[in-house]
N, C-alpha and C. Protein backbone atom coordinates (compact mmCIF):
# COMPACT_ATOMS: atom_id res chain seq x y z
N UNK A 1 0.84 -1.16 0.00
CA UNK A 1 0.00 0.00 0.00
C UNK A 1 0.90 1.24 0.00
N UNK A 2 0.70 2.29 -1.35
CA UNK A 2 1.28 3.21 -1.19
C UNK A 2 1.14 4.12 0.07
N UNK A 3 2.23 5.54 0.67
CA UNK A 3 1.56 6.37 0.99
C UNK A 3 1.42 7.30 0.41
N UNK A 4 0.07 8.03 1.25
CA UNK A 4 -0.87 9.14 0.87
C UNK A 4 0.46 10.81 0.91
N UNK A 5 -0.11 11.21 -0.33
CA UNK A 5 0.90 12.68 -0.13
C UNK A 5 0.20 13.46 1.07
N UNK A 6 1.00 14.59 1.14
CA UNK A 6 0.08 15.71 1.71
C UNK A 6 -0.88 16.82 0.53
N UNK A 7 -1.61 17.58 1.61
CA UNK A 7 -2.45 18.02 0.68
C UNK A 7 -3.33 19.22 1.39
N UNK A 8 -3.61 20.05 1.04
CA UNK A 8 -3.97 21.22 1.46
C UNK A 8 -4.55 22.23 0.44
N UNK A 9 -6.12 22.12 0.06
CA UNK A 9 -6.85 22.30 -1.05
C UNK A 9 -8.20 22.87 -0.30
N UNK A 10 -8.37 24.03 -1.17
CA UNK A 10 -9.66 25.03 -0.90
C UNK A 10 -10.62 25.12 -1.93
N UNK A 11 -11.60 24.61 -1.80
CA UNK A 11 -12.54 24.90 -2.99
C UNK A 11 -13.86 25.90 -3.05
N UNK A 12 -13.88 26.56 -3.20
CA UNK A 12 -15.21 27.37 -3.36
C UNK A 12 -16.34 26.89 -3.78
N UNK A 13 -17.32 27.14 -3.67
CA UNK A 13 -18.82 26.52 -4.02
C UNK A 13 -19.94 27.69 -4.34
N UNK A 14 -20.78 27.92 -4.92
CA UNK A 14 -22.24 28.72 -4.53
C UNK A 14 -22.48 28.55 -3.26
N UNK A 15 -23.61 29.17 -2.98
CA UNK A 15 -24.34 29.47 -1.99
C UNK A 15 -25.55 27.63 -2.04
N UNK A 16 -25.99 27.72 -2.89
CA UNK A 16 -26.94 26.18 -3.20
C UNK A 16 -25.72 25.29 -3.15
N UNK A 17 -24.64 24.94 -3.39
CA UNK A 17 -24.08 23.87 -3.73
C UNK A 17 -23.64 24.01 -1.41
N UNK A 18 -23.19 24.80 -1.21
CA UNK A 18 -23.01 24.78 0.06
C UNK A 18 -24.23 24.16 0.77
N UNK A 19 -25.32 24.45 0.67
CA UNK A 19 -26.54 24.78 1.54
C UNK A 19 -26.46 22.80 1.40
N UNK A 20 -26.08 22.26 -0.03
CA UNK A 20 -26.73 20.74 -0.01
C UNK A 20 -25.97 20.04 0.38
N UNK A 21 -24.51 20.59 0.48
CA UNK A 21 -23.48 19.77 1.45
C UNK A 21 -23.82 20.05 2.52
N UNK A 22 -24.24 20.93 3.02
CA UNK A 22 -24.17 21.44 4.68
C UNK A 22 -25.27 20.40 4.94
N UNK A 23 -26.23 20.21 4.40
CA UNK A 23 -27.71 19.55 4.65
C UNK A 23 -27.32 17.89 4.83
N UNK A 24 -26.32 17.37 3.63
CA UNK A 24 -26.08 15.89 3.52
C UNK A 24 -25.15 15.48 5.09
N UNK A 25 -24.33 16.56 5.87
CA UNK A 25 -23.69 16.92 6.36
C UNK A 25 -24.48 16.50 7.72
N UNK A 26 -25.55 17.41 7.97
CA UNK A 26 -25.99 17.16 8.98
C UNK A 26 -26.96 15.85 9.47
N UNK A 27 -27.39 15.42 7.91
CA UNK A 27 -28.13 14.12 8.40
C UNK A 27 -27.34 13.34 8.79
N UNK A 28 -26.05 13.15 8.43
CA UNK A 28 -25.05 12.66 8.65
C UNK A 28 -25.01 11.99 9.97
N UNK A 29 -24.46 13.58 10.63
CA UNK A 29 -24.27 13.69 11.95
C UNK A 29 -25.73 13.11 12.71
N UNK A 30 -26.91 13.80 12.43
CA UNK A 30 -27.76 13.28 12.98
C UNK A 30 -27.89 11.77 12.95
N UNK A 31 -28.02 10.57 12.11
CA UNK A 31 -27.86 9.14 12.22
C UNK A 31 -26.61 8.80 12.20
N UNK A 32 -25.18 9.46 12.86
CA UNK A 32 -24.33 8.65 13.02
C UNK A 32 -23.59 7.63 12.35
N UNK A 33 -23.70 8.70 11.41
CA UNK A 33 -23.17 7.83 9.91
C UNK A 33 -21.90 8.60 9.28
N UNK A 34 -21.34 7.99 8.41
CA UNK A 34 -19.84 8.55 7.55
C UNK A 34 -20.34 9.63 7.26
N UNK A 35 -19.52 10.54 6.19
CA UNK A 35 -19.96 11.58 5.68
C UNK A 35 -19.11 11.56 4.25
N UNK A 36 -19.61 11.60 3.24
CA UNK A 36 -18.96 11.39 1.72
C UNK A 36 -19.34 12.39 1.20
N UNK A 37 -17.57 12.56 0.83
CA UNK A 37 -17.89 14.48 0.45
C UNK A 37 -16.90 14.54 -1.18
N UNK A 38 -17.23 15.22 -2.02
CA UNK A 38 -15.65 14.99 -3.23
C UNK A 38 -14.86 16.55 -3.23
N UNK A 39 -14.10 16.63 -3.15
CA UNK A 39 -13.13 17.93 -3.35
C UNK A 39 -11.67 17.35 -4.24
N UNK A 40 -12.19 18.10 -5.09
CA UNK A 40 -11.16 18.36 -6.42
C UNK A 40 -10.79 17.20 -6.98
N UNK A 41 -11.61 16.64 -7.17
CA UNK A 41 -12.00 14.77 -7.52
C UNK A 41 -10.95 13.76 -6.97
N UNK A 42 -11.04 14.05 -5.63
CA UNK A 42 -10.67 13.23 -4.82
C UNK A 42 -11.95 12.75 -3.33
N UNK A 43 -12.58 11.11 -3.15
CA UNK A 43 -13.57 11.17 -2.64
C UNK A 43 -13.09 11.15 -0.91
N UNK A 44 -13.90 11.48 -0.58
CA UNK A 44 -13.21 11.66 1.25
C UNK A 44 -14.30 11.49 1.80
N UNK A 45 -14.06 10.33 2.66
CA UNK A 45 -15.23 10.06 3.62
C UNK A 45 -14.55 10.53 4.98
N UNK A 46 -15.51 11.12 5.75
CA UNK A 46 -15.04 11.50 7.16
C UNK A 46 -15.81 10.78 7.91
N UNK A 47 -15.01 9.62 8.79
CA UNK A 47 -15.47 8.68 9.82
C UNK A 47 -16.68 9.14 10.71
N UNK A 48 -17.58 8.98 10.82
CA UNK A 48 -18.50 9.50 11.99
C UNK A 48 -17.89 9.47 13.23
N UNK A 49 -18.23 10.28 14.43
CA UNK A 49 -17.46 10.55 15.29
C UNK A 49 -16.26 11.03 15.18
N UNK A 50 -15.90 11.62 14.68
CA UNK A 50 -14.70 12.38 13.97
C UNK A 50 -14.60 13.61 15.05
N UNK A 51 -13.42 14.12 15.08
CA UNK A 51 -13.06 15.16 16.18
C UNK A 51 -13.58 16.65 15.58
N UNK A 52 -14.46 17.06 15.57
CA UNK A 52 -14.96 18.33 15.25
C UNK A 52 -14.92 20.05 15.91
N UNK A 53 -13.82 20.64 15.14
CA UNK A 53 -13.70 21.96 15.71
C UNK A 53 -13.86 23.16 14.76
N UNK A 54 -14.42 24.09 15.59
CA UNK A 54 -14.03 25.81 14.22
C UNK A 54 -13.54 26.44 15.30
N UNK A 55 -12.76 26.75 13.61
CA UNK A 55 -11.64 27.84 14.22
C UNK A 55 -11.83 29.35 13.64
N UNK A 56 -11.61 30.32 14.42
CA UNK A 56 -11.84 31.95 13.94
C UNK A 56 -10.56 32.18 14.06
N UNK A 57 -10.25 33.07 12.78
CA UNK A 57 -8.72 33.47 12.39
C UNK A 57 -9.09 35.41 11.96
N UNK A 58 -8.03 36.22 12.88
CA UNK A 58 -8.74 37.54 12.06
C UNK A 58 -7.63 38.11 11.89
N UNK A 59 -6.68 38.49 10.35
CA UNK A 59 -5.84 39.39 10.32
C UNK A 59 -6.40 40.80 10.24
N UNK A 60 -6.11 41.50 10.80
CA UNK A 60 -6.70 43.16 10.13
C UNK A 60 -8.29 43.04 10.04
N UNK A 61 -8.41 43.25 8.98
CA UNK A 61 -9.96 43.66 8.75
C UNK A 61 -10.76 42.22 7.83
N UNK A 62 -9.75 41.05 7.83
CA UNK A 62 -10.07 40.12 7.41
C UNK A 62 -10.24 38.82 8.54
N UNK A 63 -11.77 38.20 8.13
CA UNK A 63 -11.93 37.23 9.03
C UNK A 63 -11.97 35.86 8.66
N UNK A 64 -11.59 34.41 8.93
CA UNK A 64 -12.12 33.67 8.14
C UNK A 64 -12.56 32.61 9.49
N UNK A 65 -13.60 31.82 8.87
CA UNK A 65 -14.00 31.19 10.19
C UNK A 65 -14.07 29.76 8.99
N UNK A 66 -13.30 28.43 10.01
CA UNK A 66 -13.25 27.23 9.17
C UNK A 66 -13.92 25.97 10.42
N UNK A 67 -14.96 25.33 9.76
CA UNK A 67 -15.47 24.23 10.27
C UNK A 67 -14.48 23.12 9.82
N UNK A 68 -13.89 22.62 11.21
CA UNK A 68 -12.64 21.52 10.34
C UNK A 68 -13.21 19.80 11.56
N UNK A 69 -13.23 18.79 10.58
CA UNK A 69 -13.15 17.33 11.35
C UNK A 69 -11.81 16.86 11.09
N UNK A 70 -11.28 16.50 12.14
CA UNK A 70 -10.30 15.52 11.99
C UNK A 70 -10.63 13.98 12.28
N UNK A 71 -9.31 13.59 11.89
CA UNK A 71 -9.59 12.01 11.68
C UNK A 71 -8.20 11.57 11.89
N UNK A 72 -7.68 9.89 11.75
CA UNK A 72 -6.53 9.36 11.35
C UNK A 72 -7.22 7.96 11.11
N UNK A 73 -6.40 7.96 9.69
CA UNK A 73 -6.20 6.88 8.85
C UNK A 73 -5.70 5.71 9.73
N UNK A 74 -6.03 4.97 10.03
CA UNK A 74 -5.53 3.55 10.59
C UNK A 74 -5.68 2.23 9.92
């Protein structure tokens, strides 16, 4: 089994394309189930129960606020 590179990728979306991830997202969470998501055609499932944090970042007059799950591959 190869290993995995690193990787550090931002994708933008609409406003609708957000709203139907956020939605698949939460049923998710609500039945305690994986979560299968694709970014930049690579597929990524995030384990249910996954370590879930946001973080607020503010340089200057710029804010960005990131909903992040972690995980490890085992």
């Amino acid at each position: 089994m190869s290993e995995e590179q690193d990787r550090d990728v931002t994708k933008v979306y609409s406003t609708n394309q957000n709203i139907a991830k956020l939605e698949r997202l939460i049923e998710a969470l609500r039945e305690g189930q994986d979560y299968e998501i694709q970014v930049d055609n690579e597929a990524i499932k995030v384990p249910a129960g996954s370590e879930f944090s946001i973080e607020h970042e503010r340089e200057g007059p710029m804010h960005e606020l990131e909903f992040q799950f972690r995980w490890r591959d085992d």
